[in-house]
C-alpha atoms as a PDB file:
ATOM      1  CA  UNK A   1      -9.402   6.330 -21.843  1.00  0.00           C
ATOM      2  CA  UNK A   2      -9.781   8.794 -18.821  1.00  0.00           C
ATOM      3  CA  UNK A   3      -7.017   9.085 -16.724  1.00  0.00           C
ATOM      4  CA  UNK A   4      -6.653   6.602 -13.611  1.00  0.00           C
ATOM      5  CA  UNK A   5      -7.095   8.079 -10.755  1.00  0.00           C
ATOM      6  CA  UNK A   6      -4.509   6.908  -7.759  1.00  0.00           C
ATOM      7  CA  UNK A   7      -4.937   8.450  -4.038  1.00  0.00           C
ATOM      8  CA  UNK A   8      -2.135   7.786  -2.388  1.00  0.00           C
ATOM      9  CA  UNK A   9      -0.459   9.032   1.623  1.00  0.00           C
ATOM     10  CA  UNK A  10      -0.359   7.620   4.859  1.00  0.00           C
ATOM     11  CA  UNK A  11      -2.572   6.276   7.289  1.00  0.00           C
ATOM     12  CA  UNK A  12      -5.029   8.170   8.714  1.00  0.00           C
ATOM     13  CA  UNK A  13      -5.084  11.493   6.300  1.00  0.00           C
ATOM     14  CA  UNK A  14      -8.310  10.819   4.389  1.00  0.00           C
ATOM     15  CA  UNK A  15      -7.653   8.189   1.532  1.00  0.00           C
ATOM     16  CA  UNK A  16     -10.936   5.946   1.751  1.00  0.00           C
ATOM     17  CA  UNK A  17     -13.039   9.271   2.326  1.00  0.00           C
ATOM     18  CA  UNK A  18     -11.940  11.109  -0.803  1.00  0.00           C
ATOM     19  CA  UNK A  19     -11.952   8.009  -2.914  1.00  0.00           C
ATOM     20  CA  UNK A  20     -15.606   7.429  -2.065  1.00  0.00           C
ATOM     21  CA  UNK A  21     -16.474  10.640  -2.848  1.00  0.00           C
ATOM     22  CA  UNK A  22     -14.625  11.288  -6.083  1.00  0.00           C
ATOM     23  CA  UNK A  23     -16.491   7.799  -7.140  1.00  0.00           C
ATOM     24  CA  UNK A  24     -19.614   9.460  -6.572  1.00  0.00           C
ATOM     25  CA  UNK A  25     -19.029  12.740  -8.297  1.00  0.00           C
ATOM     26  CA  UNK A  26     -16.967  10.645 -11.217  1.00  0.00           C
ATOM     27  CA  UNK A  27     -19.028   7.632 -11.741  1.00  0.00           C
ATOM     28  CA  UNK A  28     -15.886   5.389 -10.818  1.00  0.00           C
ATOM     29  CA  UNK A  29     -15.426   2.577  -9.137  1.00  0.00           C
ATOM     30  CA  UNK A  30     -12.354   1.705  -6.613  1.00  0.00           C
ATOM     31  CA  UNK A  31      -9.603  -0.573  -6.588  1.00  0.00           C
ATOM     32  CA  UNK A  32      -8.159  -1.597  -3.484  1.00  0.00           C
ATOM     33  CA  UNK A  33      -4.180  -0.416  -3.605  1.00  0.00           C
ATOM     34  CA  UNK A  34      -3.524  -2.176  -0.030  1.00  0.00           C
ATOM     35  CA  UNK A  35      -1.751  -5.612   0.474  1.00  0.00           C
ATOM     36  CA  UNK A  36      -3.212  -5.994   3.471  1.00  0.00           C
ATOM     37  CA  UNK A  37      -6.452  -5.367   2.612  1.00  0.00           C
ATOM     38  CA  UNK A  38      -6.373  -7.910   0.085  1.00  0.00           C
ATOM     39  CA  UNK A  39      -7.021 -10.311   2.633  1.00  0.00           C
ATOM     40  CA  UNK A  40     -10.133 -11.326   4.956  1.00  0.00           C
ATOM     41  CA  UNK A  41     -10.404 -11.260   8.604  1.00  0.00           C
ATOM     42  CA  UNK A  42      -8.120  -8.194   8.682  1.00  0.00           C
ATOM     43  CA  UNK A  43     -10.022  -5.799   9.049  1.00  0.00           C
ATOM     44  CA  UNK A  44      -9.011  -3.434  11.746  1.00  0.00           C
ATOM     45  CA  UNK A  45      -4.877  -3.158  11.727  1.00  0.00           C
ATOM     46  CA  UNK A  46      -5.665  -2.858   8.015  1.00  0.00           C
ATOM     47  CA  UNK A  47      -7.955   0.154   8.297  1.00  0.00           C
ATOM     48  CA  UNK A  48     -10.185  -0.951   5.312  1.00  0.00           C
ATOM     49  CA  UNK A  49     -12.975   1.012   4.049  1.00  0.00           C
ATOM     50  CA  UNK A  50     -15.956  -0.729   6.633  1.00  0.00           C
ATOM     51  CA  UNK A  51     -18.870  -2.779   5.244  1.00  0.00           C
ATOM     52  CA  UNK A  52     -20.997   0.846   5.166  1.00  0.00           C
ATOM     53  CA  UNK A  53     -18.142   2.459   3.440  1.00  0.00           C
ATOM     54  CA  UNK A  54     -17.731  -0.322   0.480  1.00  0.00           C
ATOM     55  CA  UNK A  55     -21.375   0.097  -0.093  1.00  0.00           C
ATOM     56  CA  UNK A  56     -21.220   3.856  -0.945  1.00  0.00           C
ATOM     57  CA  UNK A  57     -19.342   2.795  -4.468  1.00  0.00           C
ATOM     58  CA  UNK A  58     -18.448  -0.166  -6.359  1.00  0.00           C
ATOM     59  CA  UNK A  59     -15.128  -1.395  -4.629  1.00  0.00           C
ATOM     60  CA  UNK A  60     -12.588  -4.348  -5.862  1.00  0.00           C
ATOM     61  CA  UNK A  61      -9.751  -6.714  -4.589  1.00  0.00           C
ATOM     62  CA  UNK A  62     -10.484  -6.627  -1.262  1.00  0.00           C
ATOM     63  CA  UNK A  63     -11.261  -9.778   1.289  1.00  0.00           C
ATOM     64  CA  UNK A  64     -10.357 -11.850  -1.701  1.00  0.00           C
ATOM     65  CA  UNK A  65      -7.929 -14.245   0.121  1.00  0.00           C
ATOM     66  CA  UNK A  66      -7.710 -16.466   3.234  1.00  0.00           C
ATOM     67  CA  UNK A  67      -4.439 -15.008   5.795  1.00  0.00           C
ATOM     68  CA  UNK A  68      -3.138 -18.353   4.869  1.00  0.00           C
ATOM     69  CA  UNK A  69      -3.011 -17.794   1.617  1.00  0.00           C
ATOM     70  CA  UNK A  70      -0.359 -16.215  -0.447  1.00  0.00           C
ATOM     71  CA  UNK A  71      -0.431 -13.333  -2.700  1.00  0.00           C
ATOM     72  CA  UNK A  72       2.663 -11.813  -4.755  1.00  0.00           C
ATOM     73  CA  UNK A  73       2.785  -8.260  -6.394  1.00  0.00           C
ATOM     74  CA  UNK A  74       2.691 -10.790  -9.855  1.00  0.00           C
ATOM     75  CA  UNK A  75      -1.084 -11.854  -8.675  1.00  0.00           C
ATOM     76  CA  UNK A  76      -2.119  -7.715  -7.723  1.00  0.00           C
ATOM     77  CA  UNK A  77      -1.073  -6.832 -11.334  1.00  0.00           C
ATOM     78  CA  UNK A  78      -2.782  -9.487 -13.086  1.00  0.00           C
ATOM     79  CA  UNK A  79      -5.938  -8.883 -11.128  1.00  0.00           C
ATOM     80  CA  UNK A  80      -5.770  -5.244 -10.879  1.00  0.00           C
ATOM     81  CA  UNK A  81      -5.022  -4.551 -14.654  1.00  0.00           C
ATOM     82  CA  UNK A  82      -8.058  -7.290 -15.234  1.00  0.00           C
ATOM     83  CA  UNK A  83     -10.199  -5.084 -12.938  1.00  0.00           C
ATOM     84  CA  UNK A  84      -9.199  -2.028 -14.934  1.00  0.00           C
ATOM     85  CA  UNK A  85     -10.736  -3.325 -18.321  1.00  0.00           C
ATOM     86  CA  UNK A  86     -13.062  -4.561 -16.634  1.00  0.00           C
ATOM     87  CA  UNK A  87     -14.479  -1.123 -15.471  1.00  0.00           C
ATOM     88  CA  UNK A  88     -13.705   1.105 -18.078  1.00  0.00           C
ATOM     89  CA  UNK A  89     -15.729  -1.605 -20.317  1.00  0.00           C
ATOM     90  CA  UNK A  90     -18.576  -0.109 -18.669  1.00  0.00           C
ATOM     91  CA  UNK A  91     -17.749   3.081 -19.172  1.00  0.00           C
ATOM     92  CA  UNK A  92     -16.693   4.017 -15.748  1.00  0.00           C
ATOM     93  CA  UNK A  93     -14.025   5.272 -14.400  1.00  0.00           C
ATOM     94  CA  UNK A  94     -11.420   4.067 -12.585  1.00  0.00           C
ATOM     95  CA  UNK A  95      -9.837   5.356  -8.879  1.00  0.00           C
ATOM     96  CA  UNK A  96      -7.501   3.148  -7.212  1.00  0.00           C
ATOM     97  CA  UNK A  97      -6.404   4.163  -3.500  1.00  0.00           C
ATOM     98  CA  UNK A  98      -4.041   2.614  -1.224  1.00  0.00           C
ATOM     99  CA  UNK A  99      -0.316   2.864   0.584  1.00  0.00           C
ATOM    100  CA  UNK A 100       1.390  -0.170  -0.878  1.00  0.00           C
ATOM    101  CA  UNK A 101       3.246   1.766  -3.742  1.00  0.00           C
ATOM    102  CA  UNK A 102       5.617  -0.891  -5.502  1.00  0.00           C
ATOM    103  CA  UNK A 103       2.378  -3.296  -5.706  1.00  0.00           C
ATOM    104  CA  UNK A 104       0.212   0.079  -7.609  1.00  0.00           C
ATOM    105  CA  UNK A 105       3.719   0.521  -9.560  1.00  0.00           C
ATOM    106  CA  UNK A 106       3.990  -2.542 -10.883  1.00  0.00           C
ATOM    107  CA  UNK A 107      -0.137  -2.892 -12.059  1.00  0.00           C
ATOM    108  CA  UNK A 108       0.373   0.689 -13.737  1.00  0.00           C
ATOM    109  CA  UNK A 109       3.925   0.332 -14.875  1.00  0.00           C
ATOM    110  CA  UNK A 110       5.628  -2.241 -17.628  1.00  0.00           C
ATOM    111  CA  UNK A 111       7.069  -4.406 -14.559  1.00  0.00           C
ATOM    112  CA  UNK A 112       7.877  -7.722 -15.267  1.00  0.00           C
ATOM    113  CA  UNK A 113       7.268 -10.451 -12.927  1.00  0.00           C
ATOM    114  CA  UNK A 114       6.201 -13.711 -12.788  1.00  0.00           C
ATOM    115  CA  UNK A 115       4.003 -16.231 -11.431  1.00  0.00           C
ATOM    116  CA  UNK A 116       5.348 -16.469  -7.561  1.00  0.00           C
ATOM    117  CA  UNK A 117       7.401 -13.593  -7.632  1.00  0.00           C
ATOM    118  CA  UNK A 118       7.234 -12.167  -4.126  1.00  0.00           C
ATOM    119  CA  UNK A 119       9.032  -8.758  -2.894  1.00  0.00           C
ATOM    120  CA  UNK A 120      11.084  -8.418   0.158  1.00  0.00           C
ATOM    121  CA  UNK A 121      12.277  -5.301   1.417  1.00  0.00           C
ATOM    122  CA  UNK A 122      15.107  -6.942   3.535  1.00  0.00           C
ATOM    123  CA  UNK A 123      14.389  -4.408   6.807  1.00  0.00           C
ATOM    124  CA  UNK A 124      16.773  -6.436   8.383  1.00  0.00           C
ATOM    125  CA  UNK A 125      20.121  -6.561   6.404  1.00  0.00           C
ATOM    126  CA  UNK A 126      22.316  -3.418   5.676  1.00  0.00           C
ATOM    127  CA  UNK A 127      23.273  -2.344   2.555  1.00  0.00           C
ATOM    128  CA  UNK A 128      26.575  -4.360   2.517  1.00  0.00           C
ATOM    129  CA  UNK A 129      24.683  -7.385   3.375  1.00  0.00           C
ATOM    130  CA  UNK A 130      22.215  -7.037   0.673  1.00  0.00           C
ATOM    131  CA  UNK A 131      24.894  -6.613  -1.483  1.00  0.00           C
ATOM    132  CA  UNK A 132      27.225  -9.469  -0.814  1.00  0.00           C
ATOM    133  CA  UNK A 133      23.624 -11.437  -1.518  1.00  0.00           C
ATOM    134  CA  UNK A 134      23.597 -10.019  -5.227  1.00  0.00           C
ATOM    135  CA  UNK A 135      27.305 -10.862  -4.996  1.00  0.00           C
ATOM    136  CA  UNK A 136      26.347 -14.782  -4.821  1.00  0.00           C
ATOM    137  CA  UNK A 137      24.170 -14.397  -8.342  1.00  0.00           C
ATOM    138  CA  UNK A 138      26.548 -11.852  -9.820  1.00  0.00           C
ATOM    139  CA  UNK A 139      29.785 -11.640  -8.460  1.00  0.00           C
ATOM    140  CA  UNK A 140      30.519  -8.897 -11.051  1.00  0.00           C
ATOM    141  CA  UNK A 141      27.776  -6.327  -9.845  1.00  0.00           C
ATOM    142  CA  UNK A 142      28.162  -2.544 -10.220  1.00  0.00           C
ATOM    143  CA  UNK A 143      25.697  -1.246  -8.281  1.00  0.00           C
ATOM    144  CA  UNK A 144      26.568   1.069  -5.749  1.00  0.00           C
ATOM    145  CA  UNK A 145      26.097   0.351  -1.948  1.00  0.00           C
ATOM    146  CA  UNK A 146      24.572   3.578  -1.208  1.00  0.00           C
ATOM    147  CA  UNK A 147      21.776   2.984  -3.735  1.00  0.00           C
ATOM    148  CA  UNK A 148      19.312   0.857  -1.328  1.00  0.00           C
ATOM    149  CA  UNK A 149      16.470   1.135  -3.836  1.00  0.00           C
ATOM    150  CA  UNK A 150      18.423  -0.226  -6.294  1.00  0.00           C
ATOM    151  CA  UNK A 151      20.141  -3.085  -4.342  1.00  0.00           C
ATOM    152  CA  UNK A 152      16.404  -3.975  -2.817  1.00  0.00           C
ATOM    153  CA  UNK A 153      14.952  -4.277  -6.521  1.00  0.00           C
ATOM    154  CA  UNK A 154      18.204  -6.316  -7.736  1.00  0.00           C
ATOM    155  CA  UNK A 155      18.386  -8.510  -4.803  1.00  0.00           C
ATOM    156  CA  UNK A 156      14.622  -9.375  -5.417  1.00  0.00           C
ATOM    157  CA  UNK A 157      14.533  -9.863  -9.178  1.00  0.00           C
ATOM    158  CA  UNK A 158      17.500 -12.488  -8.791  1.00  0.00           C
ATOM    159  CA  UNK A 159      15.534 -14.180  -6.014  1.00  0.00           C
ATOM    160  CA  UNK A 160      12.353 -14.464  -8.307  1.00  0.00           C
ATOM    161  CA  UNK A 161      14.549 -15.123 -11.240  1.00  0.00           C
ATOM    162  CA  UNK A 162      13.213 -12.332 -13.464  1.00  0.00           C
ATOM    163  CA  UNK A 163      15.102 -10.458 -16.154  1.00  0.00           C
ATOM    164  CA  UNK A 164      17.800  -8.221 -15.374  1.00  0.00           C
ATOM    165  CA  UNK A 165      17.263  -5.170 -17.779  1.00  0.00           C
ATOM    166  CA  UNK A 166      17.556  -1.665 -17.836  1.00  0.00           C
ATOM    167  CA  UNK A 167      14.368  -0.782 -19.340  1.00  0.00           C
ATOM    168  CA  UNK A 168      13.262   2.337 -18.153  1.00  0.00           C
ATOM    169  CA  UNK A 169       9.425   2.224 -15.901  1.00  0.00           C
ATOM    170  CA  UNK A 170       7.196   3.460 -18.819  1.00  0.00           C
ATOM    171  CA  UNK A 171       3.479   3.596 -17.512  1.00  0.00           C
ATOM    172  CA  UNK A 172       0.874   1.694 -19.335  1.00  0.00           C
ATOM    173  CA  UNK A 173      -2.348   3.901 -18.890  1.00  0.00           C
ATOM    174  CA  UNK A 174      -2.627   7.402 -18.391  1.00  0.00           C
ATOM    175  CA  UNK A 175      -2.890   8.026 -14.881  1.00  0.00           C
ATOM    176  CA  UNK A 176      -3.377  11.537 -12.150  1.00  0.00           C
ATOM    177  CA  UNK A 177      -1.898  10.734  -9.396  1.00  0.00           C
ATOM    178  CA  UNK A 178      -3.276  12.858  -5.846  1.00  0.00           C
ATOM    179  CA  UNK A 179      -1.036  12.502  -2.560  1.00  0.00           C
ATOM    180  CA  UNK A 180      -2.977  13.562   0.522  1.00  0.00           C
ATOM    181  CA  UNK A 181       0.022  15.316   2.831  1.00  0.00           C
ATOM    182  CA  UNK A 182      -0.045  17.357   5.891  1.00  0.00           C
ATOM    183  CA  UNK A 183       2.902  18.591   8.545  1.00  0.00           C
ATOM    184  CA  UNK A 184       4.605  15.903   9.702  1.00  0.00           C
ATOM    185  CA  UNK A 185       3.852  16.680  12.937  1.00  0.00           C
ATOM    186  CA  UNK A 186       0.324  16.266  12.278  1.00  0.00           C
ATOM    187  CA  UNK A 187       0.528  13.552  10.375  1.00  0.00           C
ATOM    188  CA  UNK A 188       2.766  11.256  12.912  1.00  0.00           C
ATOM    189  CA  UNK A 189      -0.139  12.453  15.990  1.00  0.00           C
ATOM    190  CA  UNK A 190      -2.822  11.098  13.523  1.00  0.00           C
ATOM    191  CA  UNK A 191      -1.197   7.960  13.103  1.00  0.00           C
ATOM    192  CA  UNK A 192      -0.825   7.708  16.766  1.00  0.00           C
ATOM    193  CA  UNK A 193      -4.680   8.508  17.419  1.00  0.00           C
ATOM    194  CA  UNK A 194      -5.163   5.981  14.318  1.00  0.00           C
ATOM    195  CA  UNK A 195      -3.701   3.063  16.700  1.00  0.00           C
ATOM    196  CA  UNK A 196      -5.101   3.955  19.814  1.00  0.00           C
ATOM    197  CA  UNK A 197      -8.441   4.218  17.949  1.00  0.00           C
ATOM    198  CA  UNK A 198      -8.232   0.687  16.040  1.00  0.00           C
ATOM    199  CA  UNK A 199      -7.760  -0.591  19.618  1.00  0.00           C
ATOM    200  CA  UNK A 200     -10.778   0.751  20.829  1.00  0.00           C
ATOM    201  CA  UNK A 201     -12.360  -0.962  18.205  1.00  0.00           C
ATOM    202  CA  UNK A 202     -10.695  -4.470  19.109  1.00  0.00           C
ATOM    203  CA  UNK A 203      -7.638  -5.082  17.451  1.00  0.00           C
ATOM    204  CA  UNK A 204      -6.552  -7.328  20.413  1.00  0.00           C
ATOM    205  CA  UNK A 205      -9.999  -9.003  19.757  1.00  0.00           C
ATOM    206  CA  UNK A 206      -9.185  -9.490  16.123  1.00  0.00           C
ATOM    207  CA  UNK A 207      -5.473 -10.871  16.786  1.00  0.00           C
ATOM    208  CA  UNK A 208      -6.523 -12.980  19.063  1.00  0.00           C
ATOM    209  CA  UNK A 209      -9.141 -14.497  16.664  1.00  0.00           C
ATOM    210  CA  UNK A 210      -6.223 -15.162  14.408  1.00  0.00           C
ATOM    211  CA  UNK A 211      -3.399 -16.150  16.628  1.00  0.00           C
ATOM    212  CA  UNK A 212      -3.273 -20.075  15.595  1.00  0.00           C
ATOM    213  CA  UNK A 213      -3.233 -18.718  12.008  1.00  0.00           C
ATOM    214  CA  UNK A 214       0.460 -17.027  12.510  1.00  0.00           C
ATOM    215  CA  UNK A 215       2.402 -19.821  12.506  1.00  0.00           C
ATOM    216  CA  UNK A 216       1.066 -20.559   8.670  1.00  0.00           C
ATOM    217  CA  UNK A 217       0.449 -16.644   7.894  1.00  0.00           C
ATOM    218  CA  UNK A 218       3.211 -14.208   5.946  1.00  0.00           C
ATOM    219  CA  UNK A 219       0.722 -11.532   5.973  1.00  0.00           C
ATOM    220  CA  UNK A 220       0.225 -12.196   9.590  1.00  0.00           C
ATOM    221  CA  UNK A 221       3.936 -11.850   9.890  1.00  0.00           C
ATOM    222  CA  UNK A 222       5.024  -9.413   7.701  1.00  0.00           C
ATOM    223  CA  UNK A 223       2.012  -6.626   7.914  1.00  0.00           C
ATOM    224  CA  UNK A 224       1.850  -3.677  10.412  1.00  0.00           C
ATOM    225  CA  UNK A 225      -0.217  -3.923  13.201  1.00  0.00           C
ATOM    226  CA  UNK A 226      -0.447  -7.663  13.382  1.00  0.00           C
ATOM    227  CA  UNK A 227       3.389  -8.485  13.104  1.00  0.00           C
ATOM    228  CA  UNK A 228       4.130  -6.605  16.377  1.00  0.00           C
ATOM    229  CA  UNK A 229       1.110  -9.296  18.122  1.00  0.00           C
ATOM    230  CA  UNK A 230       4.151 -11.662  18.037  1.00  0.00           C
ATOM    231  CA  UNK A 231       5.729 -11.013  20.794  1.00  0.00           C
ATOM    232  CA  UNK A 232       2.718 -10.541  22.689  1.00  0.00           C
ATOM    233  CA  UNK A 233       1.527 -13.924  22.332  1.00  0.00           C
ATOM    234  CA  UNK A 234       5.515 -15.343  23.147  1.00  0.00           C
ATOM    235  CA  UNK A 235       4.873 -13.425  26.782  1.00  0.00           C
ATOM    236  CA  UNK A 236       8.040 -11.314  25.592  1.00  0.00           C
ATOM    237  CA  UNK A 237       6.657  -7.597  25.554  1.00  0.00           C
ATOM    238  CA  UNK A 238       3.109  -6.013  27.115  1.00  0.00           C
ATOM    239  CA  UNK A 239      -0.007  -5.058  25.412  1.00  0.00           C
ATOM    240  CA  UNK A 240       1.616  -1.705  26.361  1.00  0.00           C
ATOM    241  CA  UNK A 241       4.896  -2.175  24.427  1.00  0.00           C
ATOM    242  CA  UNK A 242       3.001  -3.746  21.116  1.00  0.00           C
ATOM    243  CA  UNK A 243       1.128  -0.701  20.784  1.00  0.00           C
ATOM    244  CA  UNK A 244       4.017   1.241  20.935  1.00  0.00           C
ATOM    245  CA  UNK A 245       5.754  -0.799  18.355  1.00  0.00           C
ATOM    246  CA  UNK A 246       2.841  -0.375  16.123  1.00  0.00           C
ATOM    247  CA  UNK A 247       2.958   3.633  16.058  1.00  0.00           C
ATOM    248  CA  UNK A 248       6.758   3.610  15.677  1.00  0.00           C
ATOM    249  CA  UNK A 249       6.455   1.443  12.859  1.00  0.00           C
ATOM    250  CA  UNK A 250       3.411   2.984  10.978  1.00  0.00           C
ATOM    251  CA  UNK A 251       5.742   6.279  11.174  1.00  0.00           C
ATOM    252  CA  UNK A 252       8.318   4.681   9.745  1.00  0.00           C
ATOM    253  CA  UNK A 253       6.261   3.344   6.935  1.00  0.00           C
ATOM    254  CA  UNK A 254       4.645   6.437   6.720  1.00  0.00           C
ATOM    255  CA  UNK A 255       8.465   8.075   6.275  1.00  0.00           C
ATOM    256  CA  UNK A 256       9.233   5.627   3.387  1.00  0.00           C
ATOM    257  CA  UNK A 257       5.591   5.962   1.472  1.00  0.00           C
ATOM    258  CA  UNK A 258       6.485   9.553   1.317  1.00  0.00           C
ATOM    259  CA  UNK A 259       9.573   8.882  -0.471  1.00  0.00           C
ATOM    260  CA  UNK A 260       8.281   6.261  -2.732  1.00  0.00           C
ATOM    261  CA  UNK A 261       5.627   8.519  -3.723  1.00  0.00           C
ATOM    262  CA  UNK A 262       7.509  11.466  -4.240  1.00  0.00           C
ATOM    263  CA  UNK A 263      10.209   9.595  -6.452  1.00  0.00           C
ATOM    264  CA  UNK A 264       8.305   6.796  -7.986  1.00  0.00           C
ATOM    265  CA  UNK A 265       5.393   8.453  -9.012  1.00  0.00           C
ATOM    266  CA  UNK A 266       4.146  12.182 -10.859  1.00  0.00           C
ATOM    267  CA  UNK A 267       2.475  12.796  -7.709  1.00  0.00           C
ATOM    268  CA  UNK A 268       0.544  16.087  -7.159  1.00  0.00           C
ATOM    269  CA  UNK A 269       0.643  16.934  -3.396  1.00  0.00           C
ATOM    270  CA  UNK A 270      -2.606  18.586  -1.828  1.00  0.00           C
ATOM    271  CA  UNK A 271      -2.244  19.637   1.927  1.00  0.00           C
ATOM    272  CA  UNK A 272      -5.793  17.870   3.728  1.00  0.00           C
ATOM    273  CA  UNK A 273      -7.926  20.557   5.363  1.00  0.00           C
ATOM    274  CA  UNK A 274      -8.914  18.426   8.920  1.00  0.00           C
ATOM    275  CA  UNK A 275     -11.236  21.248   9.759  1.00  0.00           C
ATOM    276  CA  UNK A 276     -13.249  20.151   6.594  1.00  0.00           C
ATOM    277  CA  UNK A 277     -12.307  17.866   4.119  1.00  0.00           C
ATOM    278  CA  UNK A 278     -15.039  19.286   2.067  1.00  0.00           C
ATOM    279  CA  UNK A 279     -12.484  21.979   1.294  1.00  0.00           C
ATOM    280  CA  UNK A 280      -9.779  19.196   0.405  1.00  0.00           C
ATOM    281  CA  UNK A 281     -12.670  16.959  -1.805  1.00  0.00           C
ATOM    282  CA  UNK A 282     -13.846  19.950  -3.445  1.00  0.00           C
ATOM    283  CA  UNK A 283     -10.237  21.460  -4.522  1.00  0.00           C
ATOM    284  CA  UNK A 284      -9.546  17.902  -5.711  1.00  0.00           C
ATOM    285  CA  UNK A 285     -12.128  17.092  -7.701  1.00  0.00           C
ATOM    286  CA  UNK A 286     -12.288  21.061  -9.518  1.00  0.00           C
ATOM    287  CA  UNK A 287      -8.656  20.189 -10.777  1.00  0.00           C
ATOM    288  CA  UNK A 288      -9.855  16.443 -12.418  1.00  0.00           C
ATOM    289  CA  UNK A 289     -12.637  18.516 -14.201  1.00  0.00           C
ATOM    290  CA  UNK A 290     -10.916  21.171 -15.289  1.00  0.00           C
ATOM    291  CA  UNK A 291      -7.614  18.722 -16.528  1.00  0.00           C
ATOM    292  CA  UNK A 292     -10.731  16.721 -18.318  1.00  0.00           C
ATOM    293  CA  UNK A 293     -11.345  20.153 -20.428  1.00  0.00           C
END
């Protein structure tokens, strides 16, 4: 089997673009790696590949559920690894792109989970709160305090009652993993123009369309770019503010992507020429062929 290819990086640096393009030049086919995307209706404060896009190669898991629906890391790994055979059956290869690293993790890796098992990141307790909530299932814990990563993944394998094992993350398939990076400067002023753009092109339009769904919707809740509509809709901040709120938080999330990728995963780095991504595509794609010989 050919290696997997995963794109991974923030918003705004060139994901969907490369991805569509290495499918053409690879005969692959792509696999959504975005829990928001996963889901219809949410289109713009998801940034999915557009309707035009999707048609330029074969593209999975995406617009698959209703935003009242839910959808656990357990059901991406059962339908991604199923989408995996299902393509390289036909000889083709795979290229799976996205920012939503523990749900790629646990399709690629030997994660165990089961059916309902949802993952919280707990943005709003400390590190001695998450711990005193281990503390309730083990009162005997030795992880450290300091160790959020750790604590985080505990905290949520007692809460989905999984197994509690040290069994190390072996990878199932063989996999090349590309991170798109640039200055962080750069970066953090695309994901602003990112937000102001996906305005332009009505997110307010599309929130509003949803706004008797939140009271029934995690994703609608939980997801960034549509959470922040919350207190929009309560009258307690401006359009103004939200926006705001949005670009602090995709920086934020772009912050902790970096570190999941750089520590999770055996991610090779490749700075994106803006000027022309040809460059970036091409340098890419000449390091897949000449790994392949």
């Amino acid at each position: 089997m050919e290696p997997i290819i995963v794109i991974v990086g923030p918003t705004g640096v060139g994901k969907t673009k490369l991805s569509i393009e290495l499918a053409k030049k690879l005969n692959a086919e792509v696999i959504n790696g975005d829990s928001v995307a996963i889901y219809k209706r949410l289109d713009i404060g998801s940034a999915k590949p557009t309707k035009e896009e999707q048609q330029q190669a074969p593209h999975h898991l995406i617009d698959i559920k209703e935003v009242t629906e839910e959808y656990s890391v357990y059901d991406y790994q059962q339908d991604t690894r199923k989408k995996i055979e299902e393509i390289t059956k036909k000889n083709k290869r795979v290229i799976i792109v996205g920012g939503t690293g523990l749900y790629i993790k646990a399709a690629l890796y030997n994660y165990i989970f089961t059916k309902g098992t949802i993952h919280n990141s707990y943005d709003n307790l400390t590190n001695e709160e998450i711990l005193e909530e281990i503390k309730k299932y083990n009162p005997k814990t030795t992880v450290h305090k300091n160790n959020r990563k750790r604590l985080i993944r505990l905290l949520n394998k007692y809460k989905n009652k999984e197994p509690i094992t040290n069994q190390k993350d072996e990878c199932l398939y063989p996999i090349k993993v590309i991170g798109l990076t640039a200055p962080r400067d750069i970066v953090y002023d695309r994901i602003n123009k990112r937000v102001e753009k996906m305005l332009e092109e009505g997110l307010l339009e599309e929130v509003v369309s949803l706004k008797e769904e939140y009271q029934n919707s995690r994703v609608l809740n939980t997801a960034i770019g549509y959470k922040e509509f919350k207190d929009y809709f309560e009258q307690e901040k401006k359009l103004e503010e939200v926006i705001e709120q949005i670009k602090l938080d995709s920086r934020h999330y772009a912050k902790r992507q970096y570190t999941f990728f750089k520590h999770q995963f055996p991610t090779t780095w490749y700075n994106v020429d803006f000027s022309n991504f040809e460059n970036t595509i091409e340098e890419i794609y000449k390091d897949i062929k000449k790994e392949a010989n």
